[in-house]
N, C-alpha and C. Protein backbone atom coordinates (compact mmCIF):
# COMPACT_ATOMS: atom_id res chain seq x y z
N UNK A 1 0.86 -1.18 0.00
CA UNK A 1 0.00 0.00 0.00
C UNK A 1 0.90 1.24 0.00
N UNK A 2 0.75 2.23 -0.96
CA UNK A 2 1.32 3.13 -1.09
C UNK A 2 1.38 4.33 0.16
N UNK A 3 1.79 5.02 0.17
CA UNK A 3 1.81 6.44 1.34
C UNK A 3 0.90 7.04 0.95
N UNK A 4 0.31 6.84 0.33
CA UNK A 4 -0.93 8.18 -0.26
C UNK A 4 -1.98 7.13 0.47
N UNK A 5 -2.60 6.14 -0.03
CA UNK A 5 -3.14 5.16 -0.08
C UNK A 5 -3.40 4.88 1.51
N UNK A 6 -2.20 5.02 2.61
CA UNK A 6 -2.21 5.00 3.94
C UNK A 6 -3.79 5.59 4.13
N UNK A 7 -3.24 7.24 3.60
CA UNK A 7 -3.54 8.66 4.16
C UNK A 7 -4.72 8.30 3.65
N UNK A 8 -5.50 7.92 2.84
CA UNK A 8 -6.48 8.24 2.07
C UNK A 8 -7.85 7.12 2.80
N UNK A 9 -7.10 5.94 3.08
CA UNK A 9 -7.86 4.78 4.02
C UNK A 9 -8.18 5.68 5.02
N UNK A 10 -7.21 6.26 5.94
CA UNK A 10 -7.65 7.03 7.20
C UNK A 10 -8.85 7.92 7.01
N UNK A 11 -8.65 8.77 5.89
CA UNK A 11 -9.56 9.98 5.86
C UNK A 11 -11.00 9.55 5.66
N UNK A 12 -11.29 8.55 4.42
CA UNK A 12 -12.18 7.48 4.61
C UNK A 12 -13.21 7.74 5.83
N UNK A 13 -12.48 7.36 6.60
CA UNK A 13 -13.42 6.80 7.69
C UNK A 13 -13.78 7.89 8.83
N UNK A 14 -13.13 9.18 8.44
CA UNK A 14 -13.80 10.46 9.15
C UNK A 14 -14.99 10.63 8.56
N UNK A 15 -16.33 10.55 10.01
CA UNK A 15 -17.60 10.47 9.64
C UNK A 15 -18.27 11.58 9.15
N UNK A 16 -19.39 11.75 8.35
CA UNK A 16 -19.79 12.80 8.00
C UNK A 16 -20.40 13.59 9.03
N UNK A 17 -20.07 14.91 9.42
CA UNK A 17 -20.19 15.60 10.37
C UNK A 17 -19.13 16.46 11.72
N UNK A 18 -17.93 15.24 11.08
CA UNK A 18 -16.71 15.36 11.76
C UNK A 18 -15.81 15.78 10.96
N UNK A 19 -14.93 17.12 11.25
CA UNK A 19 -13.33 17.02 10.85
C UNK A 19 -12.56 16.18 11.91
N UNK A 20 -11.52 16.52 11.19
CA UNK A 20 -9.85 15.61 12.29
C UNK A 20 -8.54 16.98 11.48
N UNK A 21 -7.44 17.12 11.81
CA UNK A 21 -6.41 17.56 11.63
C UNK A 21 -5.45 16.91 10.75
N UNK A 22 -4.68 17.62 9.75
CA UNK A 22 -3.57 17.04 8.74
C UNK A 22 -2.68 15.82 10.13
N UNK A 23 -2.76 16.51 11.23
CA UNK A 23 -1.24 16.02 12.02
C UNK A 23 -2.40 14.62 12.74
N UNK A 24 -3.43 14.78 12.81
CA UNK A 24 -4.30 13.45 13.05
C UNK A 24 -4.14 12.39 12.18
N UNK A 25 -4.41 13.08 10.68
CA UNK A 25 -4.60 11.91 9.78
C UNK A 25 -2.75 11.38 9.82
N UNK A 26 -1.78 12.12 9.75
CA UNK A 26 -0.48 11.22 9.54
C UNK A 26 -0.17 10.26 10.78
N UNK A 27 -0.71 10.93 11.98
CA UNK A 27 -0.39 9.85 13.05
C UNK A 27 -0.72 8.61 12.70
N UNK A 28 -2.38 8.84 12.59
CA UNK A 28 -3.20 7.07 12.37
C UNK A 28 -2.35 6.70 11.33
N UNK A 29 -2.43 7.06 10.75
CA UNK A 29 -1.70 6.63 8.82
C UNK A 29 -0.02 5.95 9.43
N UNK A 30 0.23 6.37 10.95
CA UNK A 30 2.27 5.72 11.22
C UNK A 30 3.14 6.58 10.12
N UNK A 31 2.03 7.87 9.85
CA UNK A 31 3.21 9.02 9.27
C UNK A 31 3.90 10.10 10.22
N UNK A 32 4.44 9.75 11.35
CA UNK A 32 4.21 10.92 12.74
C UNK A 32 4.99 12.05 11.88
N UNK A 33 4.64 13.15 12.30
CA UNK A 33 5.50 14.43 12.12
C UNK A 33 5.03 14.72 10.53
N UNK A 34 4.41 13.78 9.64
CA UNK A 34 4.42 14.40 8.25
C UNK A 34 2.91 15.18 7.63
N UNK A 35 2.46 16.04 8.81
CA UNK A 35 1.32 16.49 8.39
C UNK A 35 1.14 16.95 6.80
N UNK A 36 2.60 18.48 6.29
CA UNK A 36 2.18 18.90 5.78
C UNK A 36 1.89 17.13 4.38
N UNK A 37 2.80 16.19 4.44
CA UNK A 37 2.38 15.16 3.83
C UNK A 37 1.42 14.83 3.30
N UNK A 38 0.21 14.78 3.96
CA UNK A 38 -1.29 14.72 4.51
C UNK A 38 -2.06 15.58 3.06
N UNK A 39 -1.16 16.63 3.42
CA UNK A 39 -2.17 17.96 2.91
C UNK A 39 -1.35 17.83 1.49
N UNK A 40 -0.08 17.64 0.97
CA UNK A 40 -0.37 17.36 -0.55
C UNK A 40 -1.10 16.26 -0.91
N UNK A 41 -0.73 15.16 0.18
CA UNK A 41 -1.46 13.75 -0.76
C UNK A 41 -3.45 14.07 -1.31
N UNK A 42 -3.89 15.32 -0.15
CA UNK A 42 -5.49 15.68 -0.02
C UNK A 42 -5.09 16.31 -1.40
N UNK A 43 -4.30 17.52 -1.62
CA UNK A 43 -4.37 18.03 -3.27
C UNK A 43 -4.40 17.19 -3.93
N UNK A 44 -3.88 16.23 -4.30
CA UNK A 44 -3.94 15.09 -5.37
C UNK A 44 -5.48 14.76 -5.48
N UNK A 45 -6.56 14.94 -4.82
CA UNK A 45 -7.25 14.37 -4.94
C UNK A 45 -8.57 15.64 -5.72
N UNK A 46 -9.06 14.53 -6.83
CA UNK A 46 -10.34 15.08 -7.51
C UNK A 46 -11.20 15.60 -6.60
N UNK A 47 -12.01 16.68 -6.95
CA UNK A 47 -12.84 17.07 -5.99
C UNK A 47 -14.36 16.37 -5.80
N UNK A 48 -14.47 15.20 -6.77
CA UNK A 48 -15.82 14.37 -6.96
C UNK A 48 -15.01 12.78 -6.24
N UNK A 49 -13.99 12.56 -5.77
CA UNK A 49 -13.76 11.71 -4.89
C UNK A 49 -14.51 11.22 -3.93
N UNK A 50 -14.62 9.73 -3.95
CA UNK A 50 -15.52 9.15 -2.24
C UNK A 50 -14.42 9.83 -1.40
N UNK A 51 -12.95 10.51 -1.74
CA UNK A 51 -12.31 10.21 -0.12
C UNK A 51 -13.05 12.11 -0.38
N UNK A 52 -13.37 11.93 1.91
CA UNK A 52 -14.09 13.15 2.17
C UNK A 52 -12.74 13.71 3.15
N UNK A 53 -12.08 14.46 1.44
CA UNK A 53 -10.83 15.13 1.89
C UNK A 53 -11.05 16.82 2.53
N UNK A 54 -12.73 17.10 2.58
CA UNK A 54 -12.55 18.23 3.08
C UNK A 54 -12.90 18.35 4.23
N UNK A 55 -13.07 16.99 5.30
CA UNK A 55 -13.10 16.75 6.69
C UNK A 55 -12.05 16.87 7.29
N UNK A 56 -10.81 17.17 6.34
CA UNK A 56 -9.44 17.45 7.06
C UNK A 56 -8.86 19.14 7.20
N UNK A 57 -8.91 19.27 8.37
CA UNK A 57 -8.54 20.72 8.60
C UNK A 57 -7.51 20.90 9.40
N UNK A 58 -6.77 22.02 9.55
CA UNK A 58 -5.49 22.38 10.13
C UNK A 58 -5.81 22.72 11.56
N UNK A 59 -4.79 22.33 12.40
CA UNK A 59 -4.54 22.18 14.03
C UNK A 59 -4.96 23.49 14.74
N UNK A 60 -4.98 24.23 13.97
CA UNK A 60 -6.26 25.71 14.59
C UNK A 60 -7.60 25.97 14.76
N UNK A 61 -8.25 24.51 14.02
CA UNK A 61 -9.47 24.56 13.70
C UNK A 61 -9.93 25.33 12.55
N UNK A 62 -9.12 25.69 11.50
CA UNK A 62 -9.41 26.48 10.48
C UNK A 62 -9.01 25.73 8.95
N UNK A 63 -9.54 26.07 8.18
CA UNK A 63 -9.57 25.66 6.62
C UNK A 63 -7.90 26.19 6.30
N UNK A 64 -7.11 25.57 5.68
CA UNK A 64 -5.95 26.11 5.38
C UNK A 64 -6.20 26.99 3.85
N UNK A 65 -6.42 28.36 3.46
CA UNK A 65 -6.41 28.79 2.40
C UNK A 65 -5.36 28.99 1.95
N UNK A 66 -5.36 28.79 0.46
CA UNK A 66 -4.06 29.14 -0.34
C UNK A 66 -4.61 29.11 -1.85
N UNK A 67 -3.78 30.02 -2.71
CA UNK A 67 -4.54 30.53 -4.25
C UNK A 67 -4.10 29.07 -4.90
N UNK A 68 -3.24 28.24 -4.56
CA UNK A 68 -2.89 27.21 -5.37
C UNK A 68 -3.76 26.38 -5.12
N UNK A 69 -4.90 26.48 -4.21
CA UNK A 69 -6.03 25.38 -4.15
C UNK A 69 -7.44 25.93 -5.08
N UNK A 70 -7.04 26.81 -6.16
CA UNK A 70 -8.16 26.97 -7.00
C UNK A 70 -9.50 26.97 -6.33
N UNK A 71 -9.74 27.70 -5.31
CA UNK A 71 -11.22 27.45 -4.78
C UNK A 71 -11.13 26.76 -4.42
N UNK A 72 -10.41 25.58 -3.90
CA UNK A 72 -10.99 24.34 -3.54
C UNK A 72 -11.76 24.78 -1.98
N UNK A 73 -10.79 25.74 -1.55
CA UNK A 73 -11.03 25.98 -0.01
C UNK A 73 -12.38 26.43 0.11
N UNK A 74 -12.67 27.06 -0.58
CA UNK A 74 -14.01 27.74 0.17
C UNK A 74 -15.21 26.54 -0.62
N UNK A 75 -15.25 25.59 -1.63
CA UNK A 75 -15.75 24.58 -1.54
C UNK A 75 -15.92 23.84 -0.33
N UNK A 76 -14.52 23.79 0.55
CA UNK A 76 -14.09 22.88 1.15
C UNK A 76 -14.98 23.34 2.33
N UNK A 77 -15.16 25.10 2.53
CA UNK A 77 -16.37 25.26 3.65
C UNK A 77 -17.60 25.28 3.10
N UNK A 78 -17.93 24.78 2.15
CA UNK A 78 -19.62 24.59 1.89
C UNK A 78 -20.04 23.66 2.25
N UNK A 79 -18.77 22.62 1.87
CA UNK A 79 -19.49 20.97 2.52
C UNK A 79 -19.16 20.70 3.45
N UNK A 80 -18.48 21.11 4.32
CA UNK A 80 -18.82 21.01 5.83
C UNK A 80 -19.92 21.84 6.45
N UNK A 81 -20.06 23.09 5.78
CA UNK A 81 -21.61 23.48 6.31
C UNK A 81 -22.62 22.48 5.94
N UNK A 82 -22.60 22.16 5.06
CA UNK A 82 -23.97 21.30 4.59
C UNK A 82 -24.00 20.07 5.34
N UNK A 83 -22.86 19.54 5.79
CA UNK A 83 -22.95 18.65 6.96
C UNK A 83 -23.13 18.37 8.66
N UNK A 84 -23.46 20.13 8.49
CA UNK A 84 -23.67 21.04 10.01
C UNK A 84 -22.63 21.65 10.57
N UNK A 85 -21.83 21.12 10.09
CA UNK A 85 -20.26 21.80 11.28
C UNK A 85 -20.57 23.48 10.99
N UNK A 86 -20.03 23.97 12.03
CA UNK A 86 -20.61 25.58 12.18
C UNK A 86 -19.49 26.24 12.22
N UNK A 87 -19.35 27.48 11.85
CA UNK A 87 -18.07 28.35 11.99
C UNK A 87 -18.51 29.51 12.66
N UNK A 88 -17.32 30.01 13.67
CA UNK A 88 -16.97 30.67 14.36
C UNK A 88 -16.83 32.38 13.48
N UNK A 89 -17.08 33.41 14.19
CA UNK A 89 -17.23 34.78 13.48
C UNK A 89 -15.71 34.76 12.67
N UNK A 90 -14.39 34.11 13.41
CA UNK A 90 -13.12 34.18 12.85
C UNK A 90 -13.31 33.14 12.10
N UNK A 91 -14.37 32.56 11.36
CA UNK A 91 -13.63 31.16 10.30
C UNK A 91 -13.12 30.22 11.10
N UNK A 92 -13.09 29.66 12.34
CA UNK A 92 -12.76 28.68 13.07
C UNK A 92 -13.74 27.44 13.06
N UNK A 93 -13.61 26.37 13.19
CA UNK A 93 -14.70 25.39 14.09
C UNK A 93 -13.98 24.63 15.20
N UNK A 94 -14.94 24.26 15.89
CA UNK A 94 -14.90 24.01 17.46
C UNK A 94 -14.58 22.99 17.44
N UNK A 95 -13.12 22.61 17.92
CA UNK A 95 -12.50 21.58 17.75
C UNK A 95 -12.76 19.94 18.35
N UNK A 96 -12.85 21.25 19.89
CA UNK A 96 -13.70 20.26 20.82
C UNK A 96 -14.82 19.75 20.42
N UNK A 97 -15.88 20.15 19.83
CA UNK A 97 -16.95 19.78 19.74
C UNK A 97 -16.98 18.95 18.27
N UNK A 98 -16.49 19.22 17.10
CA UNK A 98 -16.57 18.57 16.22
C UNK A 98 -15.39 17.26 15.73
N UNK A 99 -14.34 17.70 16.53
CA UNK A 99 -13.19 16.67 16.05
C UNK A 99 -13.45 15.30 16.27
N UNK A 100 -12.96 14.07 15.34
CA UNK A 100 -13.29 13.36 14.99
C UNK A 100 -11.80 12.13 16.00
């Protein structure tokens, strides 16, 4: 099984309704320390994918934006709204309450 392939089984199985963190998914995955890892292997991925790569968010509780994600990001907060997760006036969600 490839290193992507690890990462991608893990994310899998974050339930709908729940995020988890880049540095979550490499732990489970026996990638320790390779978050940002995490977060290219999630670029690789089509945005009509079963893997629900936009349940993965950064250790602040926030969406990581960047122009090299073509929109993906603010996609990436529609479908977690539509799955209830709620954001904070700063763009945050509640780690405690939603982490997976």
């Amino acid at each position: 099984m490839s290193t992507y392939d690890r990462i991608y089984e893990v994310v899998r199985q974050i339930p709908k309704g729940k995020v988890t963190t880049y540095g979550t998914v490499a732990d489970l995955a026996e990638l320790y320390g390779k978050a940002r890892l995490v977060g290219y292997a999630l670029y690789q991925i089509d945005k009509d994918s079963d893997i629900p790569w936009h349940r993965v968010i950064n250790a602040k509780g926030e969406i990581s934006y960047s122009p090299l994600r073509r929109g993906m990001d603010y996609l990436q907060r529609n479908l977690l709204e539509n799955e209830g997760i709620e954001f904070s006036a700063e763009s945050k969600i509640n780690l405690s309450k939603y982490k997976w």
